[in-house]
N, C-alpha and C. Protein backbone atom coordinates (compact mmCIF):
# COMPACT_ATOMS: atom_id res chain seq x y z
N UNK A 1 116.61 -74.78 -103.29
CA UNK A 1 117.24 -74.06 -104.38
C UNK A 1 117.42 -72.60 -103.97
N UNK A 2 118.63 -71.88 -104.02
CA UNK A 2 118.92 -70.54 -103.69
C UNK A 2 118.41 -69.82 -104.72
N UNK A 3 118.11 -68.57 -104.29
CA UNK A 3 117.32 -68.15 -105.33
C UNK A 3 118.28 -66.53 -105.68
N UNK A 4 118.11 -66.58 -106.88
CA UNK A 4 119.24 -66.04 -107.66
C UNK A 4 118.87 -63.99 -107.26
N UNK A 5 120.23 -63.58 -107.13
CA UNK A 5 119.53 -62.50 -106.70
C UNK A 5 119.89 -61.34 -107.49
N UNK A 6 118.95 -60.15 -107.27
CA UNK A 6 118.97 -59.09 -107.64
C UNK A 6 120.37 -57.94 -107.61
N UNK A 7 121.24 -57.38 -108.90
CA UNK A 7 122.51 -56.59 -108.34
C UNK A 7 121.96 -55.50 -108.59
N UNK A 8 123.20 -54.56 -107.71
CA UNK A 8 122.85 -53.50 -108.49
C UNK A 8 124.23 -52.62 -107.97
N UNK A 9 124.48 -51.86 -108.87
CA UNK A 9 125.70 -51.28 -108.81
C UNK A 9 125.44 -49.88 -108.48
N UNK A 10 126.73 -50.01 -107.80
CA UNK A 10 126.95 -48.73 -106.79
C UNK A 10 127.84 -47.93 -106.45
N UNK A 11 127.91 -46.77 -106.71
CA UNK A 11 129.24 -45.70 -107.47
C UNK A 11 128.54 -44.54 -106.12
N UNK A 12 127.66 -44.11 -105.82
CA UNK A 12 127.50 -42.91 -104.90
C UNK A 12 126.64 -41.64 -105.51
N UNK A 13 126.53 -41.90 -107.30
CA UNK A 13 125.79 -40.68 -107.29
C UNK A 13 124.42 -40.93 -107.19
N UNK A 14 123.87 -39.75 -107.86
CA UNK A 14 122.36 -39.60 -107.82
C UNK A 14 121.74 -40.96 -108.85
N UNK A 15 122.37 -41.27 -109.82
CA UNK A 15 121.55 -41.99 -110.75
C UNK A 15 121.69 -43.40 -109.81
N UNK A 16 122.71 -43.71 -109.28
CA UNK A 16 122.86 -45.05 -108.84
C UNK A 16 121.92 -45.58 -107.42
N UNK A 17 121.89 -43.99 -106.62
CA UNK A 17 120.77 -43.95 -105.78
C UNK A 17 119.92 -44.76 -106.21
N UNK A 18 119.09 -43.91 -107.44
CA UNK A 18 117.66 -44.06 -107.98
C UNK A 18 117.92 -45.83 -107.91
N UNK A 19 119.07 -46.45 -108.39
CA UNK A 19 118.78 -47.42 -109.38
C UNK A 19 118.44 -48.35 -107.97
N UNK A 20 119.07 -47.94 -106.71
CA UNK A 20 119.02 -48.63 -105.44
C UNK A 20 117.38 -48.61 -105.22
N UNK A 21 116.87 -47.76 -105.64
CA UNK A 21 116.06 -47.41 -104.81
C UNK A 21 114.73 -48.42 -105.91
N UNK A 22 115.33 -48.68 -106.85
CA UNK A 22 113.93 -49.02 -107.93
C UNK A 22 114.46 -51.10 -107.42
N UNK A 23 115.89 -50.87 -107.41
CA UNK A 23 115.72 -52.64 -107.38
C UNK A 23 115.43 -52.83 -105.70
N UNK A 24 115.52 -52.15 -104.56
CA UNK A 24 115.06 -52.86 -103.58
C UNK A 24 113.40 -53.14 -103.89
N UNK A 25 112.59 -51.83 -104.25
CA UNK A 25 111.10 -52.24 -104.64
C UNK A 25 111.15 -53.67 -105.11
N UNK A 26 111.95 -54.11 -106.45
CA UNK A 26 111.85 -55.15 -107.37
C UNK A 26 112.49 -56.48 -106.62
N UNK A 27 113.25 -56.62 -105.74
CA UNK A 27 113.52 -57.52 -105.00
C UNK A 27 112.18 -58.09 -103.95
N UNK A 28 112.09 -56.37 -103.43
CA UNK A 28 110.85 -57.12 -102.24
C UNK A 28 109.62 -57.40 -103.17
N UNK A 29 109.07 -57.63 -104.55
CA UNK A 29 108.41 -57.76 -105.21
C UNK A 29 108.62 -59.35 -105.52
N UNK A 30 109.32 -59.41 -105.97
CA UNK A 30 110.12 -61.05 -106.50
C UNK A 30 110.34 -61.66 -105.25
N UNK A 31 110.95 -61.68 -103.95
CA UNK A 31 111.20 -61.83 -102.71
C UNK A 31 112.24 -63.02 -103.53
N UNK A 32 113.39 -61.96 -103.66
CA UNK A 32 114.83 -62.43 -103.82
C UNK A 32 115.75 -61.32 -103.73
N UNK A 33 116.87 -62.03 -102.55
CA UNK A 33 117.97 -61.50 -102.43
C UNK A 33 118.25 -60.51 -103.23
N UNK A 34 118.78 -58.89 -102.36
CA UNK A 34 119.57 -58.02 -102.85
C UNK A 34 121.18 -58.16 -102.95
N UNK A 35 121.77 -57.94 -103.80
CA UNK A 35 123.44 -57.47 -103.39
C UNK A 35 123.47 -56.12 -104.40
N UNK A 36 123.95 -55.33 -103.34
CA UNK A 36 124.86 -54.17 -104.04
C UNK A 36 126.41 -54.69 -103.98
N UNK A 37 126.73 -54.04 -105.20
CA UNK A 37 128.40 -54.35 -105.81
C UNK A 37 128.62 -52.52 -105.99
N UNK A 38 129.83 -52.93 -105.29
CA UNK A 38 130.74 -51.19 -105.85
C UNK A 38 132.04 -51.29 -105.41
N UNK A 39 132.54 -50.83 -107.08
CA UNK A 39 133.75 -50.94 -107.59
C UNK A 39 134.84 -50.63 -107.53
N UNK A 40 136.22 -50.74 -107.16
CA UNK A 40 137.28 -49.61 -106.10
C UNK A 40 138.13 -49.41 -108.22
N UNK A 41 137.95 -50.01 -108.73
CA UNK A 41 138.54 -49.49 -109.86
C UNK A 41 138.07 -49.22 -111.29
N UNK A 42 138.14 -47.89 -111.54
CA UNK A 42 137.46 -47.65 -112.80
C UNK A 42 137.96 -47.83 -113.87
N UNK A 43 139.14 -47.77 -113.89
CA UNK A 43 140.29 -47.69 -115.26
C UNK A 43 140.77 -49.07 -115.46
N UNK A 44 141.46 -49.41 -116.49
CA UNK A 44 142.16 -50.97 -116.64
C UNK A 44 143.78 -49.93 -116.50
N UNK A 45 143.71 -49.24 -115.19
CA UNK A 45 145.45 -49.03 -114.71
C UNK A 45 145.68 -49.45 -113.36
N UNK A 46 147.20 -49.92 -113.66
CA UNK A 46 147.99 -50.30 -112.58
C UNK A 46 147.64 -49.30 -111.12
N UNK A 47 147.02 -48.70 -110.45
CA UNK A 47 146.93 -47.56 -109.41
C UNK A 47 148.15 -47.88 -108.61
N UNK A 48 148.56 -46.67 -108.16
CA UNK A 48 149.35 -46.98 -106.93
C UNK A 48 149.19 -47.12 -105.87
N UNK A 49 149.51 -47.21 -104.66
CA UNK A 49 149.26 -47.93 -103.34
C UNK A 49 148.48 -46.50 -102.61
N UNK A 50 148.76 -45.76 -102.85
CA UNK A 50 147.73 -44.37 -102.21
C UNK A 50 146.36 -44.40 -102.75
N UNK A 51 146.92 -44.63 -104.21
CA UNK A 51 145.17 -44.68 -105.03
C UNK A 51 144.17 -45.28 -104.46
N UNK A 52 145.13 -46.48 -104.80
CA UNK A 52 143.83 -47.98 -104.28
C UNK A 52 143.68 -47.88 -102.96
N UNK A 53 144.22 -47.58 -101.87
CA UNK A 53 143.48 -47.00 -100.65
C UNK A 53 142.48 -46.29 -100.45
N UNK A 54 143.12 -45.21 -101.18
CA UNK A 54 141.73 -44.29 -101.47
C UNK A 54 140.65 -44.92 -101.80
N UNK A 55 140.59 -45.50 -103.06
CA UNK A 55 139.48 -45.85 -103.80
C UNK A 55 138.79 -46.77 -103.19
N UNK A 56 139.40 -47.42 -102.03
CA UNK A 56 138.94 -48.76 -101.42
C UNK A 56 138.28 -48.03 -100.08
N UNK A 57 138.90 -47.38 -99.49
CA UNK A 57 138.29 -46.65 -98.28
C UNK A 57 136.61 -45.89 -98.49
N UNK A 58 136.90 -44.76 -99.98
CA UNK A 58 135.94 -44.71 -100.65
C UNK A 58 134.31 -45.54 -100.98
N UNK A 59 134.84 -46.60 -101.58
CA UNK A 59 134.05 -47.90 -101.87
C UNK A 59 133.64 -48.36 -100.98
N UNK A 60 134.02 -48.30 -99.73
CA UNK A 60 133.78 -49.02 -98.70
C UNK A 60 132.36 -48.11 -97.78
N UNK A 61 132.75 -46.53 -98.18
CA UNK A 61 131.95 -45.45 -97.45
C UNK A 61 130.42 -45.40 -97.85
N UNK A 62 130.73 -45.34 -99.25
CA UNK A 62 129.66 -45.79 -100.86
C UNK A 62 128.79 -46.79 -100.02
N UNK A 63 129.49 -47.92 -100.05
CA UNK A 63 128.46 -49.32 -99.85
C UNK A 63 127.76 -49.25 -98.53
N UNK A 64 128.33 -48.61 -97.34
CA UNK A 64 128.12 -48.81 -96.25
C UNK A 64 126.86 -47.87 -96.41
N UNK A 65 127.21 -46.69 -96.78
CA UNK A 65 125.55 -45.50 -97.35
C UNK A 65 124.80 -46.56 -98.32
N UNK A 66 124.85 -46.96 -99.08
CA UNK A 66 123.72 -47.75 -99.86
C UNK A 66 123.21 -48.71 -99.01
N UNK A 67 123.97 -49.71 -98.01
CA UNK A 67 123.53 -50.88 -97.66
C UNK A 67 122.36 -50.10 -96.71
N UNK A 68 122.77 -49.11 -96.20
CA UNK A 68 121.88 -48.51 -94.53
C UNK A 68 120.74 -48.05 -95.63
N UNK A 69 120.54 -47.36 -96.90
CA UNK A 69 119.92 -47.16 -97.33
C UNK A 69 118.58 -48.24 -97.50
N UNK A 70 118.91 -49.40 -98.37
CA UNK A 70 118.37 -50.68 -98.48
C UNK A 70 117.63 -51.10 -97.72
N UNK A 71 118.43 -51.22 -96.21
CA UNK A 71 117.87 -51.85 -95.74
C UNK A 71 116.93 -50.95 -95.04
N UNK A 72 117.07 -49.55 -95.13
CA UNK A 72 115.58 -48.81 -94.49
C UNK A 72 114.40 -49.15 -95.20
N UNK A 73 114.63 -48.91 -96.95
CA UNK A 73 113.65 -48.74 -97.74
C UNK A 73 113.22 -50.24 -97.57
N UNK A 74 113.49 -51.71 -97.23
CA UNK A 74 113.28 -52.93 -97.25
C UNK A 74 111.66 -53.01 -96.56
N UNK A 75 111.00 -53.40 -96.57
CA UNK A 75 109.93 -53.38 -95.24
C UNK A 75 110.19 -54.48 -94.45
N UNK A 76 110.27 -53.80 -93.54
CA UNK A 76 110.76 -54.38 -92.31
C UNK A 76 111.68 -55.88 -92.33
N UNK A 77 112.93 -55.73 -92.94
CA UNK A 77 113.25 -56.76 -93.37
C UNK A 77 113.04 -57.81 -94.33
N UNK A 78 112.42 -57.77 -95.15
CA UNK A 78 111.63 -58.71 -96.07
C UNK A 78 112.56 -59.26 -97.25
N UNK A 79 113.59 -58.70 -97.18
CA UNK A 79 114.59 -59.45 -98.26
C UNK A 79 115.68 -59.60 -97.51
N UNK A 80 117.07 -60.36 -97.60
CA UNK A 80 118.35 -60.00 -97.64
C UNK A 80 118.83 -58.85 -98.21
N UNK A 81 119.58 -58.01 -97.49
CA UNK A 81 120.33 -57.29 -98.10
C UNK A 81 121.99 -57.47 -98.15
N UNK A 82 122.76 -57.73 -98.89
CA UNK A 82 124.23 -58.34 -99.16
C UNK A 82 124.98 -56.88 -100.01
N UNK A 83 126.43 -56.65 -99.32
CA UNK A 83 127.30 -55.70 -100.16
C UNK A 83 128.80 -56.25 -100.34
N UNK A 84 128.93 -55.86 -101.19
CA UNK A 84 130.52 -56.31 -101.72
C UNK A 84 131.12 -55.17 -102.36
N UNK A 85 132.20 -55.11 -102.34
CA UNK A 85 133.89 -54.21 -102.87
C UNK A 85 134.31 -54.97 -103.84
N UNK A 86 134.15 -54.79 -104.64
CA UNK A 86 134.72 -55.57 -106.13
C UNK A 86 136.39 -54.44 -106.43
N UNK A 87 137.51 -55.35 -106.26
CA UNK A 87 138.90 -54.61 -107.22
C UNK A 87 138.38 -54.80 -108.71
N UNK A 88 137.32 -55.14 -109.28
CA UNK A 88 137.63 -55.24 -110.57
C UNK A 88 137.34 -54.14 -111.13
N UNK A 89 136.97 -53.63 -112.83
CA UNK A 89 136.75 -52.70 -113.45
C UNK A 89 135.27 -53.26 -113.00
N UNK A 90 134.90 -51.85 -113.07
CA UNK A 90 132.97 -51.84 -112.39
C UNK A 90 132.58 -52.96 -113.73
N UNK A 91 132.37 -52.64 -114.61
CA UNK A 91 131.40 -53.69 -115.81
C UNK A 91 132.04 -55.05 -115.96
N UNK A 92 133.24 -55.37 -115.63
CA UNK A 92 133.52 -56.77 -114.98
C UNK A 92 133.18 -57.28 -114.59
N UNK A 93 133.19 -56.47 -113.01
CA UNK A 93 132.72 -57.61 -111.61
C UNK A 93 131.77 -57.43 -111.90
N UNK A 94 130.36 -56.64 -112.85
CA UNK A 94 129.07 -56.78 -112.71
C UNK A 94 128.70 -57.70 -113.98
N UNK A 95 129.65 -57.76 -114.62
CA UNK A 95 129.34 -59.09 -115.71
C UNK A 95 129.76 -60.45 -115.10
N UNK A 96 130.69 -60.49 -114.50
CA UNK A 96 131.21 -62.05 -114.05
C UNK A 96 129.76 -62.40 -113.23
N UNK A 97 129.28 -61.55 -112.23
CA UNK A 97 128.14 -61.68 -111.24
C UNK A 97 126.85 -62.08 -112.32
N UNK A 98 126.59 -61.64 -113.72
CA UNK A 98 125.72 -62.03 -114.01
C UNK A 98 124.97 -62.98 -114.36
N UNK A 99 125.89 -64.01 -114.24
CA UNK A 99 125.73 -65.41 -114.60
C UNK A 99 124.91 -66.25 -112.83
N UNK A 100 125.24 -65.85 -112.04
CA UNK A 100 124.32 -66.27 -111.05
C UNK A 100 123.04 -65.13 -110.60
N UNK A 101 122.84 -64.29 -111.36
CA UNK A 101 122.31 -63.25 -111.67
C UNK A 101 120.44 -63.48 -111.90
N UNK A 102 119.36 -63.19 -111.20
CA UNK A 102 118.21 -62.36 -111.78
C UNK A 102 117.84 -61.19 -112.69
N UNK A 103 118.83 -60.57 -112.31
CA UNK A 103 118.66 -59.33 -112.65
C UNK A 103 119.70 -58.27 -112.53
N UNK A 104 120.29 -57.61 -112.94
CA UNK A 104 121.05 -56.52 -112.50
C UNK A 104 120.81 -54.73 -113.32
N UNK A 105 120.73 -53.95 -111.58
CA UNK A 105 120.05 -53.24 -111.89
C UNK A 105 121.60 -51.89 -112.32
N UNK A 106 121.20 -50.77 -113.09
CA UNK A 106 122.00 -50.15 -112.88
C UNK A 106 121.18 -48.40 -112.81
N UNK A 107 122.27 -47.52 -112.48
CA UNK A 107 121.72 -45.97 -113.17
C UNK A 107 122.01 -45.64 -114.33
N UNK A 108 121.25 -44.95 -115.14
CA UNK A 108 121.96 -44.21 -116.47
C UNK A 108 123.50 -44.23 -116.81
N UNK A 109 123.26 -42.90 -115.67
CA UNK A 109 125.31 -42.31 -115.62
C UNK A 109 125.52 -42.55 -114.19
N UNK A 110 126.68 -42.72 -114.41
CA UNK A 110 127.42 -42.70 -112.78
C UNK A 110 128.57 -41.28 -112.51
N UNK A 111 129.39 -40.99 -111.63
CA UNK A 111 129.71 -40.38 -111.19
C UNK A 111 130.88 -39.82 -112.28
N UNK A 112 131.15 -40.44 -113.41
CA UNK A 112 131.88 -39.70 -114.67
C UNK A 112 130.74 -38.89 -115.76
N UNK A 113 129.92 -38.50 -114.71
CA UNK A 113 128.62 -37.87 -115.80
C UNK A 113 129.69 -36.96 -116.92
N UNK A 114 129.39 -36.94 -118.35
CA UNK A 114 130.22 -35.82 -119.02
C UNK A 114 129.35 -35.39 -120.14
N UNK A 115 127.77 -36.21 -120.08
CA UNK A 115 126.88 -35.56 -121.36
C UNK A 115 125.86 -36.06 -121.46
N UNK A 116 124.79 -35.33 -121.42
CA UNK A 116 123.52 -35.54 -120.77
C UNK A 116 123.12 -35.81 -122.35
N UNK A 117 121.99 -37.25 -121.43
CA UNK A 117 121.29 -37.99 -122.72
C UNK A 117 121.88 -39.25 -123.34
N UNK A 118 123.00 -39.38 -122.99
CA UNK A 118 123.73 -41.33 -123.12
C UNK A 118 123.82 -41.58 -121.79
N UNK A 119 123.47 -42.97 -122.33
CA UNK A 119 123.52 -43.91 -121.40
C UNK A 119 125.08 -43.99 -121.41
N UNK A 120 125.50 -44.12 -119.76
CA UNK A 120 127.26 -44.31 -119.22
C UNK A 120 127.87 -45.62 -120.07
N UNK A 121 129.18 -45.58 -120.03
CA UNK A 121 129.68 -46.84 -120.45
C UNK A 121 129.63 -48.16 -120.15
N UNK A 122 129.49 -47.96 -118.63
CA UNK A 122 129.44 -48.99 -117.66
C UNK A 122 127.76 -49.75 -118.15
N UNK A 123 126.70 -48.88 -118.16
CA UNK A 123 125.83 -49.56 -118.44
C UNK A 123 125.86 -50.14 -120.14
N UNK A 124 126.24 -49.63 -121.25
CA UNK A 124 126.42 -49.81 -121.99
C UNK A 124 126.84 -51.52 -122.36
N UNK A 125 128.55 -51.43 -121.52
CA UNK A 125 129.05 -52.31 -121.48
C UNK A 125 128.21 -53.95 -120.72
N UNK A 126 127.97 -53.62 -119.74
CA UNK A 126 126.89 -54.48 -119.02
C UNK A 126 125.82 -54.87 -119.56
N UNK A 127 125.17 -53.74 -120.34
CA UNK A 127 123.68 -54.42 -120.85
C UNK A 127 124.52 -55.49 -122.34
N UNK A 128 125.35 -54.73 -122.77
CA UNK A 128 126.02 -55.72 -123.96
C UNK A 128 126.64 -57.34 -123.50
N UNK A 129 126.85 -57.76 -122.77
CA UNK A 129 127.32 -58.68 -122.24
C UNK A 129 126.91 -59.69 -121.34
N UNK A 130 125.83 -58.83 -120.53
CA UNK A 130 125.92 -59.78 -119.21
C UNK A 130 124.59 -60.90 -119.76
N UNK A 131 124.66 -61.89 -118.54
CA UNK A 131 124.22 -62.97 -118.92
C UNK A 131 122.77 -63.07 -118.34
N UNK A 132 122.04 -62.08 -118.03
CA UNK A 132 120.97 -62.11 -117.22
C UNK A 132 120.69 -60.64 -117.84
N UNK A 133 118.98 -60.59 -117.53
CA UNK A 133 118.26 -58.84 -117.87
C UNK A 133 118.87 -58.23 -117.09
N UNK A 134 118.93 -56.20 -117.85
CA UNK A 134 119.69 -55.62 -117.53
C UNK A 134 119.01 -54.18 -117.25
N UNK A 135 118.50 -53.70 -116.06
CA UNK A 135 117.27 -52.64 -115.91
C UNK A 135 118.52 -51.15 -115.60
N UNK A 136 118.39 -50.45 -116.44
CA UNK A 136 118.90 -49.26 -117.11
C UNK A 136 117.70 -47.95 -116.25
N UNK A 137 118.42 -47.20 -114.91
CA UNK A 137 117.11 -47.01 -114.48
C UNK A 137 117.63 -45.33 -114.82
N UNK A 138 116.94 -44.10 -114.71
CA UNK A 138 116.58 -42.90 -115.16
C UNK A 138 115.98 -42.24 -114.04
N UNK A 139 116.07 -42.21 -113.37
CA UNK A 139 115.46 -41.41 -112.34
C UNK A 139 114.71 -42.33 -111.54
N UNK A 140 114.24 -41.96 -110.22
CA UNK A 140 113.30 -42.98 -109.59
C UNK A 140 112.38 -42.01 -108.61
């Protein structure tokens, strides 16, 4: 039986760090699979062909810093670590994922910080929906 694994979403700032940094602990704790997910689109708009390059080249820079991250903080290998580029709206692809889901971890705010003391939309949206617990992390 595969054993269902740990997400956690990944945008590049400081809160999403933390949130990396609290679910690898909680993975190598549980000894189940990590995946980080991060998102090339934030808006429900059409982007144009420069955008979504951008945003994808971006996403791609994001994951590649989180995954090297992961897998330092891992001890000495002790979990999988897995990354993916989701085109969808970030609280999408992290809701569709929750259904094969343990757990999915997130940060507070992400990189649209605009007011200290709410929780971001993205987590908002995610903890409202998804189909698995939903760890809302604050610093680490």
């Amino acid at each position: 039986m595969a054993r269902s694994p740990i997400i956690v979403g990944i945008d590049g700032s400081q809160h999403s760090r933390d949130a990396l940094g609290w679910a690898v602990r909680e993975a190598t704790l549980r000894d189940v699979p990590l995946l980080l997910v991060c998102a090339t689109t934030y808006r429900r708009t059409n982007d144009g062909p420069d955008l979504a390059r951008e945003l994808r080249d971006r996403a791609d820079r994001v994951l590649a810093t989180a995954l090297g991250i992961a897998r330092a903080e891992a001890v000495a290998g002790s979990i999988e670590v897995r990354g993916e580029v989701s085109r969808q709206y970030a609280p999408g692809a992290l809701i569709d994922r929750s259904a094969d889901a343990s757990m999915i971890v997130l940060g507070r705010r992400g990189l649209d910080e605009y007011s200290r003391g709410f929780v971001g939309s993205v987590c908002a949206a995610v903890a409202r929906r998804a189909k698995c617990p939903v760890a809302v992390i604050d610093g680490w």
